[in-house]
C-alpha atoms as a PDB file:
ATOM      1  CA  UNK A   1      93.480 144.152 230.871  1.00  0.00           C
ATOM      2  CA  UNK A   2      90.265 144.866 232.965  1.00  0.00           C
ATOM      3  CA  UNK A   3      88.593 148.064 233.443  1.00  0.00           C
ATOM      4  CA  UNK A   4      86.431 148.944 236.230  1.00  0.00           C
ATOM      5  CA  UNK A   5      83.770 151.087 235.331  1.00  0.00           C
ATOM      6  CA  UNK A   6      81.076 152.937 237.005  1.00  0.00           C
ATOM      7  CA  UNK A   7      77.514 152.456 237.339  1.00  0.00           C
ATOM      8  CA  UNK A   8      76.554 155.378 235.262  1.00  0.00           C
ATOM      9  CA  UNK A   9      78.662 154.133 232.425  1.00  0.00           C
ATOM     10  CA  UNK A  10      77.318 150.633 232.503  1.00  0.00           C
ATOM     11  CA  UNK A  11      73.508 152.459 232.647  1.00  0.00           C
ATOM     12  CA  UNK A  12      75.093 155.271 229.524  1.00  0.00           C
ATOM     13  CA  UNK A  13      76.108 151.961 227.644  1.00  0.00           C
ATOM     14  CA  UNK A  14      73.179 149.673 228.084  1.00  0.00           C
ATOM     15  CA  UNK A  15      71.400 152.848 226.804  1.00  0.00           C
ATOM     16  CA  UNK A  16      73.427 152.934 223.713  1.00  0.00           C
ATOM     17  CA  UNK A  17      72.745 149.960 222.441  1.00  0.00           C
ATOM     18  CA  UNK A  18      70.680 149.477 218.930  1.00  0.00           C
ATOM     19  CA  UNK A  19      67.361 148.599 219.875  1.00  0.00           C
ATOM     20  CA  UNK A  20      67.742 144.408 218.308  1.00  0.00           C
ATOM     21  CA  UNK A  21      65.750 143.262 215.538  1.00  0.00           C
ATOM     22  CA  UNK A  22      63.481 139.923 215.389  1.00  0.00           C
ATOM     23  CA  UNK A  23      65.323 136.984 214.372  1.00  0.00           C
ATOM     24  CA  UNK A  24      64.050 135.052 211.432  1.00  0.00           C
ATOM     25  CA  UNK A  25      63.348 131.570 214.611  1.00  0.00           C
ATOM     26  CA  UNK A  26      61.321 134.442 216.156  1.00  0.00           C
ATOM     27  CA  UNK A  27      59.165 135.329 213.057  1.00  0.00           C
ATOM     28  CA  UNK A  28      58.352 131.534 212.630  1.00  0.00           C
ATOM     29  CA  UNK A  29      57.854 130.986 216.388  1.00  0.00           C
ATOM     30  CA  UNK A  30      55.145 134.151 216.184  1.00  0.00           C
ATOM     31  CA  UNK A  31      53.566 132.677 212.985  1.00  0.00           C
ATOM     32  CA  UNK A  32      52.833 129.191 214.601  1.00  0.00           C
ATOM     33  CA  UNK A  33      50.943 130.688 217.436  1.00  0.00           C
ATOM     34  CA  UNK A  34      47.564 131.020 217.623  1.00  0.00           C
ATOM     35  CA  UNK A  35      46.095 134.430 216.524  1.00  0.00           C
ATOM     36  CA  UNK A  36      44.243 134.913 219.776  1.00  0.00           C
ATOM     37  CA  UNK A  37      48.081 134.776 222.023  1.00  0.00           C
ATOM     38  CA  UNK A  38      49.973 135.811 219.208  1.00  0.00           C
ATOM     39  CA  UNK A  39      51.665 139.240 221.200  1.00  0.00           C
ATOM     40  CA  UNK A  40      52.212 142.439 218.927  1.00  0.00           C
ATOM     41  CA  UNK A  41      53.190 144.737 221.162  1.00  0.00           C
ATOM     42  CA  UNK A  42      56.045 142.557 222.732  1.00  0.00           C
ATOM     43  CA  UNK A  43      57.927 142.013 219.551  1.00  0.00           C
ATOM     44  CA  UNK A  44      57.576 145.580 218.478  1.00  0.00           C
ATOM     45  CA  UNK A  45      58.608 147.051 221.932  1.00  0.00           C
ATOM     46  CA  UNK A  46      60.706 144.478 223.343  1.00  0.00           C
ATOM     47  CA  UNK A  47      62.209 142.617 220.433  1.00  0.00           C
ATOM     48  CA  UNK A  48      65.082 141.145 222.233  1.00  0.00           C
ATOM     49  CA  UNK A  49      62.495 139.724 224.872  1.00  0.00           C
ATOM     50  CA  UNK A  50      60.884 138.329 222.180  1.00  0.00           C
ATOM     51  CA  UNK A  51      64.097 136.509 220.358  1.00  0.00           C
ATOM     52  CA  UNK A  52      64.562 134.847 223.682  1.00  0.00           C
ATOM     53  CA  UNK A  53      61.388 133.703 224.482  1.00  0.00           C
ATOM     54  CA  UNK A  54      61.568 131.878 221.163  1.00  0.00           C
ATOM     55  CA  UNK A  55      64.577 130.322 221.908  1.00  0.00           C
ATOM     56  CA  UNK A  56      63.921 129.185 225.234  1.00  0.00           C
ATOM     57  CA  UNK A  57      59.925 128.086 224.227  1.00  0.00           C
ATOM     58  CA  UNK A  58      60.575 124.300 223.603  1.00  0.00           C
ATOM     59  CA  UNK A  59      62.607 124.389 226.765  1.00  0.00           C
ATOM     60  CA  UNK A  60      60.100 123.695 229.144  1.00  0.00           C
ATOM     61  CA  UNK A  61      61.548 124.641 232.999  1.00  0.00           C
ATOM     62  CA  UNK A  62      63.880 127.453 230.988  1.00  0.00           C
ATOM     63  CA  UNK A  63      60.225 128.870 229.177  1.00  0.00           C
ATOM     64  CA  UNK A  64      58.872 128.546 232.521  1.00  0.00           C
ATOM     65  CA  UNK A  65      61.527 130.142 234.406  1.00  0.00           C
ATOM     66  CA  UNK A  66      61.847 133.392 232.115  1.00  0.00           C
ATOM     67  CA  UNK A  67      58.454 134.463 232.206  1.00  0.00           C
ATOM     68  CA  UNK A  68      58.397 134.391 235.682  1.00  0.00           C
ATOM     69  CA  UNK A  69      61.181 136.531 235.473  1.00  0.00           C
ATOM     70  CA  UNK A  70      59.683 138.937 233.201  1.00  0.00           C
ATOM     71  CA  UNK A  71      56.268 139.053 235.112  1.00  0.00           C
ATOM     72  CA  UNK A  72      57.551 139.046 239.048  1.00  0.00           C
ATOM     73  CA  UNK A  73      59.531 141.841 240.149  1.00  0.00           C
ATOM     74  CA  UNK A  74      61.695 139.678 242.559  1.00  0.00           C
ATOM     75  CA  UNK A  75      64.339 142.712 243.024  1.00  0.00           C
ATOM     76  CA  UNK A  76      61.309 145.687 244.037  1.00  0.00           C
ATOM     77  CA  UNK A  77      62.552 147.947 241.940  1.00  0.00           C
ATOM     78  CA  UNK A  78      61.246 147.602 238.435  1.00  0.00           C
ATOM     79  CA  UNK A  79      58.703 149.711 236.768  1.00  0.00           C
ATOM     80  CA  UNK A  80      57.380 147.005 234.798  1.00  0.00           C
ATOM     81  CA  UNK A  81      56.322 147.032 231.201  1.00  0.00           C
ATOM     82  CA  UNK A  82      53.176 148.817 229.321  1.00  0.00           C
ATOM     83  CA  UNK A  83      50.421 147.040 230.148  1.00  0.00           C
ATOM     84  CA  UNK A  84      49.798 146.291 226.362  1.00  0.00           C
ATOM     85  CA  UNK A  85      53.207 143.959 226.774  1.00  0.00           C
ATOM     86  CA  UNK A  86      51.953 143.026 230.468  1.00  0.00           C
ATOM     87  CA  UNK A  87      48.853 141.718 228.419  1.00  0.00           C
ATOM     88  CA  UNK A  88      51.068 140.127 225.621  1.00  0.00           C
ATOM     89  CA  UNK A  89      52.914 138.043 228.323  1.00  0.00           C
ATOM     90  CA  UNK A  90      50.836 137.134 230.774  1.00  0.00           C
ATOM     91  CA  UNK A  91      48.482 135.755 227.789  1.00  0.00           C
ATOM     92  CA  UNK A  92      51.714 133.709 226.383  1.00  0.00           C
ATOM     93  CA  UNK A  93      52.178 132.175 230.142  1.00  0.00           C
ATOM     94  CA  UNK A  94      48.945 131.150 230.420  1.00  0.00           C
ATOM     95  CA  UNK A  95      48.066 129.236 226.922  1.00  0.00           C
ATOM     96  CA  UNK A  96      51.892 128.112 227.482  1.00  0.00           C
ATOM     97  CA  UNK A  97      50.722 126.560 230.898  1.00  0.00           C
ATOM     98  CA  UNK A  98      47.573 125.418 229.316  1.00  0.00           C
ATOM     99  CA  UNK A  99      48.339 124.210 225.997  1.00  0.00           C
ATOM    100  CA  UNK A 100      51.568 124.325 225.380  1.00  0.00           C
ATOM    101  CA  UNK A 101      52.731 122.301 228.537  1.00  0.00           C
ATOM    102  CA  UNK A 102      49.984 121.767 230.931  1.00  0.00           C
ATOM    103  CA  UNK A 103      50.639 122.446 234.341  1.00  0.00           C
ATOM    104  CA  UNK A 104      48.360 121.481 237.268  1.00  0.00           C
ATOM    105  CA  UNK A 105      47.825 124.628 239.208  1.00  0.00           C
ATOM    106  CA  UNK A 106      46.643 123.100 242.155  1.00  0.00           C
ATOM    107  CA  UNK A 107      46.164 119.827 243.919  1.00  0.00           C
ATOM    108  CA  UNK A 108      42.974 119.355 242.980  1.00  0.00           C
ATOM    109  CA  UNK A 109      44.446 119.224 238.790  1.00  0.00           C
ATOM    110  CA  UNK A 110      47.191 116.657 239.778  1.00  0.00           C
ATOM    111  CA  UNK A 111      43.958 114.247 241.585  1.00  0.00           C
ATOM    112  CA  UNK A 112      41.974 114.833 238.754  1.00  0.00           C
ATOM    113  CA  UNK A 113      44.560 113.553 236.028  1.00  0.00           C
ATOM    114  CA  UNK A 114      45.122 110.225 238.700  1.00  0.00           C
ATOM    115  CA  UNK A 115      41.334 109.729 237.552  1.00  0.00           C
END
């Protein structure tokens, strides 16, 4: 049997919920990245964020895809996050776009890998 509910009670329940706790992948994804991109304040603040960015890390398009989720506000109504988990992020995009998996960010990387 369905029930509807309202959007208050969906908001009241999402609330509710325990705040989740790091996952033993995430603790060994953290560990294997370099100190300097490591985040702190994401996993403390945002643990579930965290969990699934470890999961979805090897994933390349799926890695790719999230964090431009978290970091564009495609919908206009988001507050966005502290800037200390802003920071944490946008750090993890960019040595995932430059280490991790490098992506050409313009035309001018794709003519100079032809080379």
């Amino acid at each position: 049997m369905l029930v509807a509910i309202t959007a208050e009670e969906m908001v009241v329940q999402r609330r509710s919920q325990p705040p989740a706790t790091l996952q033993p992948e995430t603790i060994r994804w953290l560990a294997q990245l370099p100190a300097g991109v490591r985040p702190t304040a994401l996993p403390t603040q945002y643990p579930r964020i965290a969990n699934h960015l470890a999961l979805v890390w090897p994933d390349h398009k799926a890695c790719l895809a999230y964090m431009d989720e978290l970091l564009l506000d495609r919908r206009g109504s988001r507050h966005g996050f502290p800037i200390e988990v802003a920071l944490d992020l946008a750090g993890l995009k960019d040595h995932y776009e430059t280490k991790v998996h490098p992506t050409p960010q313009t035309v001018w990387d794709l003519i100079s890998k032809g080379r």
